[in-house]
Protein backbone atom coordinates (compact mmCIF):
# COMPACT_ATOMS: atom_id res chain seq x y z
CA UNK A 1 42.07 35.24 -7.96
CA UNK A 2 43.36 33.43 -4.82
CA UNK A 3 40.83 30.66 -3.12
CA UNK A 4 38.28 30.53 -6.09
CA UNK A 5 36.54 27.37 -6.20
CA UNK A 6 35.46 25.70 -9.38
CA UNK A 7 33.00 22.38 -9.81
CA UNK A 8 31.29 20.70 -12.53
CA UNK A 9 27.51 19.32 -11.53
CA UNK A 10 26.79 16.32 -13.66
CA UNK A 11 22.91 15.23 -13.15
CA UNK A 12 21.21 11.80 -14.50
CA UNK A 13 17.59 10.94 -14.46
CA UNK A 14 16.77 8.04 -14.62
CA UNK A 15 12.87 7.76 -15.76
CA UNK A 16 12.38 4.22 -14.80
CA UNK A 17 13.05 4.72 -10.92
CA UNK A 18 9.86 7.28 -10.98
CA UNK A 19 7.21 5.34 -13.57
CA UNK A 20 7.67 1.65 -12.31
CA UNK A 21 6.96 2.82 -8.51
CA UNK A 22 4.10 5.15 -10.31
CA UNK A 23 2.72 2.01 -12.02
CA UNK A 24 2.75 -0.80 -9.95
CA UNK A 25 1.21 1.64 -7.01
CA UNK A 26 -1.36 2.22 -9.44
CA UNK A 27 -2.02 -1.40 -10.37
CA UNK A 28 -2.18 -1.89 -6.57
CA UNK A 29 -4.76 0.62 -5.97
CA UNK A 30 -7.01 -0.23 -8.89
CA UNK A 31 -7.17 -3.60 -7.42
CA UNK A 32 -8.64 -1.92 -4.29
CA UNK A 33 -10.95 -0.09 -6.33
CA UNK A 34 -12.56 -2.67 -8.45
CA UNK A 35 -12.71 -4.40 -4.64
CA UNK A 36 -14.44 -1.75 -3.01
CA UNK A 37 -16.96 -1.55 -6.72
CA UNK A 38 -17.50 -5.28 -5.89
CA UNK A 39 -18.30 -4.72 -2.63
CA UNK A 40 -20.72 -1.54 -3.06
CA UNK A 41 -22.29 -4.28 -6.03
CA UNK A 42 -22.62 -7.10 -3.77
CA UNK A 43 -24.57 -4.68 -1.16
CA UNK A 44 -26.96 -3.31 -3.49
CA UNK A 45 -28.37 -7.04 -3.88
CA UNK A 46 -30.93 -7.61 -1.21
CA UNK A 47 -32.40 -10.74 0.37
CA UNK A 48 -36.01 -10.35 -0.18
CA UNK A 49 -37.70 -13.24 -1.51
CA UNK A 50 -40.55 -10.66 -4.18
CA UNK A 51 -38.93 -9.27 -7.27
CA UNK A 52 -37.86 -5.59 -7.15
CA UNK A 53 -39.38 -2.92 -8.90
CA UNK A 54 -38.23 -1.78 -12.31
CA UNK A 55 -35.47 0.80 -11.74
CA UNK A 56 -34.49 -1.02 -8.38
CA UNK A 57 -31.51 -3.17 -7.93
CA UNK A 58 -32.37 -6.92 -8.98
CA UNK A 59 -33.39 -9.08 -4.89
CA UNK A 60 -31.83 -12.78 -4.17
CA UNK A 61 -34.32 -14.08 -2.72
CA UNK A 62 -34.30 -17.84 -0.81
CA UNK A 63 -35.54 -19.74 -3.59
CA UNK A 64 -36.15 -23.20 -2.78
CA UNK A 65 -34.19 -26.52 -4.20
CA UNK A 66 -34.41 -30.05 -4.68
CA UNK A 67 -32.05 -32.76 -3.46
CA UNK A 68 -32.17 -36.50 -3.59
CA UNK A 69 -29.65 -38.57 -1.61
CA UNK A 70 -27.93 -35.44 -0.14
CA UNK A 71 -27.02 -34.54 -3.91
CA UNK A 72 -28.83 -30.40 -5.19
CA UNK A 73 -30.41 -31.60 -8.49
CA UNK A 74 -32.46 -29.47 -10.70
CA UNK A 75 -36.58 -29.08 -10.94
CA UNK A 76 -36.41 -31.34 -14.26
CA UNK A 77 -34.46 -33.62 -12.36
CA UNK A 78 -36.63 -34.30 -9.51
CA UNK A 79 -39.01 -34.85 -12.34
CA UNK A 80 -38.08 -37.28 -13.66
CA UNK A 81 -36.74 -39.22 -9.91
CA UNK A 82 -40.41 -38.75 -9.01
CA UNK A 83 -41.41 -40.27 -12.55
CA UNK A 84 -39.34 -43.15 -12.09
CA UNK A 85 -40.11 -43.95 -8.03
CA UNK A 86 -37.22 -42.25 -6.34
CA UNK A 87 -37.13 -40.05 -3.28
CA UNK A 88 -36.81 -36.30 -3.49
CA UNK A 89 -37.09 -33.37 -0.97
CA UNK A 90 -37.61 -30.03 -1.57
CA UNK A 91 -35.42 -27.37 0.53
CA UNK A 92 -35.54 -23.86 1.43
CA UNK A 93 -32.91 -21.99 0.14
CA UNK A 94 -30.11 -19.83 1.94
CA UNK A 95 -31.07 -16.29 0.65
CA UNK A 96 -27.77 -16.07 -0.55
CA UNK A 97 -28.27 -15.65 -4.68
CA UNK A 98 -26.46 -17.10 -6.90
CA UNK A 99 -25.80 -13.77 -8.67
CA UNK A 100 -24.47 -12.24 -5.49
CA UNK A 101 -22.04 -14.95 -5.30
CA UNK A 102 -20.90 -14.87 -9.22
CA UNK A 103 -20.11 -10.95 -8.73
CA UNK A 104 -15.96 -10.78 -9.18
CA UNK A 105 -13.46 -8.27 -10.41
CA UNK A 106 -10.56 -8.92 -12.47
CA UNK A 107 -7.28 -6.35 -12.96
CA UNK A 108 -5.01 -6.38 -15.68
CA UNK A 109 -1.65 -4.65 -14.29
CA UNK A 110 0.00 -4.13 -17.92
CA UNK A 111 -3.17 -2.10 -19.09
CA UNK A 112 -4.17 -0.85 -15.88
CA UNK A 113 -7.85 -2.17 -16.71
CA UNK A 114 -10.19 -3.81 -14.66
CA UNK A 115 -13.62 -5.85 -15.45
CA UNK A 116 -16.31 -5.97 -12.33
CA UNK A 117 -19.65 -7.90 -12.65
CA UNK A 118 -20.97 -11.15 -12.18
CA UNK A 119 -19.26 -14.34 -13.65
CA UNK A 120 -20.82 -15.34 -17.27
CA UNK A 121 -19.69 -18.90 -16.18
CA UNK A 122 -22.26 -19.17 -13.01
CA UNK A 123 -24.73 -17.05 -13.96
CA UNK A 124 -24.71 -17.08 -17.74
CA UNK A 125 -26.56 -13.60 -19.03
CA UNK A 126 -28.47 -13.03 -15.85
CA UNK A 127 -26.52 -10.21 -14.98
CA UNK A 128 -26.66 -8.45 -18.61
CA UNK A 129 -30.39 -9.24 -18.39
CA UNK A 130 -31.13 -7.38 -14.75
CA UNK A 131 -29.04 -4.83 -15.41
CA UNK A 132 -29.74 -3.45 -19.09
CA UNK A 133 -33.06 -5.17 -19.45
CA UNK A 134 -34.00 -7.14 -22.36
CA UNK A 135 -36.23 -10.20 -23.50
CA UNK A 136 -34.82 -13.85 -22.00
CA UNK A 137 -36.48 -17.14 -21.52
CA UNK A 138 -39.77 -15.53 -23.69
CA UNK A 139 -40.49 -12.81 -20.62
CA UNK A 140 -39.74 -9.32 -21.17
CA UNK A 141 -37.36 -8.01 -18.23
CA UNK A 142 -37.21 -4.59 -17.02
CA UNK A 143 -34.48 -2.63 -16.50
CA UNK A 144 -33.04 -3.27 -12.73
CA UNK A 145 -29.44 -1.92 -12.52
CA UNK A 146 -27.05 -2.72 -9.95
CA UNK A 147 -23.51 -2.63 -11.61
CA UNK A 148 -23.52 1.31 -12.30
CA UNK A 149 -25.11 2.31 -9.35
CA UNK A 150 -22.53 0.78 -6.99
CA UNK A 151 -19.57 2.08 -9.57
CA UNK A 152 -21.32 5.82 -9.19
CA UNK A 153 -21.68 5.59 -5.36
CA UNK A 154 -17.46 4.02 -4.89
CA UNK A 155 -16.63 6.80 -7.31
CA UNK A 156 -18.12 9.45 -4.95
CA UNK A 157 -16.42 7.47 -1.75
CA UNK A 158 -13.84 9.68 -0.49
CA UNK A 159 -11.40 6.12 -0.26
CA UNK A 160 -11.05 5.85 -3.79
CA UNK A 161 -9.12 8.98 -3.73
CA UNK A 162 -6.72 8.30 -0.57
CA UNK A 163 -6.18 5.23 -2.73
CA UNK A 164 -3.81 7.03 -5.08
CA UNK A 165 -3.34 9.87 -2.75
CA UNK A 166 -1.44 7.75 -0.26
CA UNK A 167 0.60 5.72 -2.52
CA UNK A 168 2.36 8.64 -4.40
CA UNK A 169 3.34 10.49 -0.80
CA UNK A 170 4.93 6.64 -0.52
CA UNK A 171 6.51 6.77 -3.67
């Protein structure tokens, strides 16, 4: 046979080039997820100074403080500075909640996992308490969710989605 061409196709994959691109676009997005959850969380807490109703998202209202020499103290201690002759002044708050403020997110990239809610360090079991309802401080609280709520509405947010879509067109 004259002019027949012959060729050998060698063909590597190499898996890595296709999983770490895959994961670390997913680590990015599921930070921008828990974000947008945080976000959705932070909304759902309203500045309205009465309690909500059971059922209802938890309110931060403007609660008012005490301060003495410039310096927030505590309702015991402006107590006991009253007790003892000192001057103290009692403030109007900012509306702003402190449970609003502890709400953060956290990602773990090696596990893909991510933990949104309010800080246990500011807030102690506040958030546990509003949002599964349960006896604290003697007073029975009702149930007030706020953390799955916001999670169900971001899951039904269309960004979520474009999230992952986008990243594996970039891929």
């Amino acid at each position: 046979m004259a002019g027949a061409i012959g060729f050998k196709v060698r063909i590597k994959f190499n898996p890595k080039s296709v999983t770490r691109p895959a994961k670390n676009a997913s680590a990015r997005n599921l930070f921008k997820a828990s974000a947008l959850v945080r976000t959705f969380t932070k909304r759902s807490l309203l500045k309205i100074k009465k309690p909500s109703a059971p059922g209802k998202p938890p309110t931060v209202g403007a609660k008012p403080f005490f301060t003495s020499g410039g310096v927030r103290i505590t309702p015991f201690q402006a107590k006991i500075i009253k007790k003892r002759g000192g001057e103290v002044t009692k403030e109007e708050g900012d509306g702003a909640g402190r449970l609003k403020k502890a709400i953060g997110f956290d990602v773990n990239t090696r596990k893909l996992t991510s933990v949104i809610g309010p800080r246990r360090s500011i807030v102690g079991i506040v958030g546990q308490t509003h949002e599964f309802g349960k006896r604290f401080r003697g007073s029975n609280f009702p149930e007030r969710p706020f953390q799955k709520p916001a999670l169900v509405k971001t899951s039904k947010n269309e960004k979520i989605a474009k999230f992952w879509r986008d990243s594996i067109r970039a891929i």
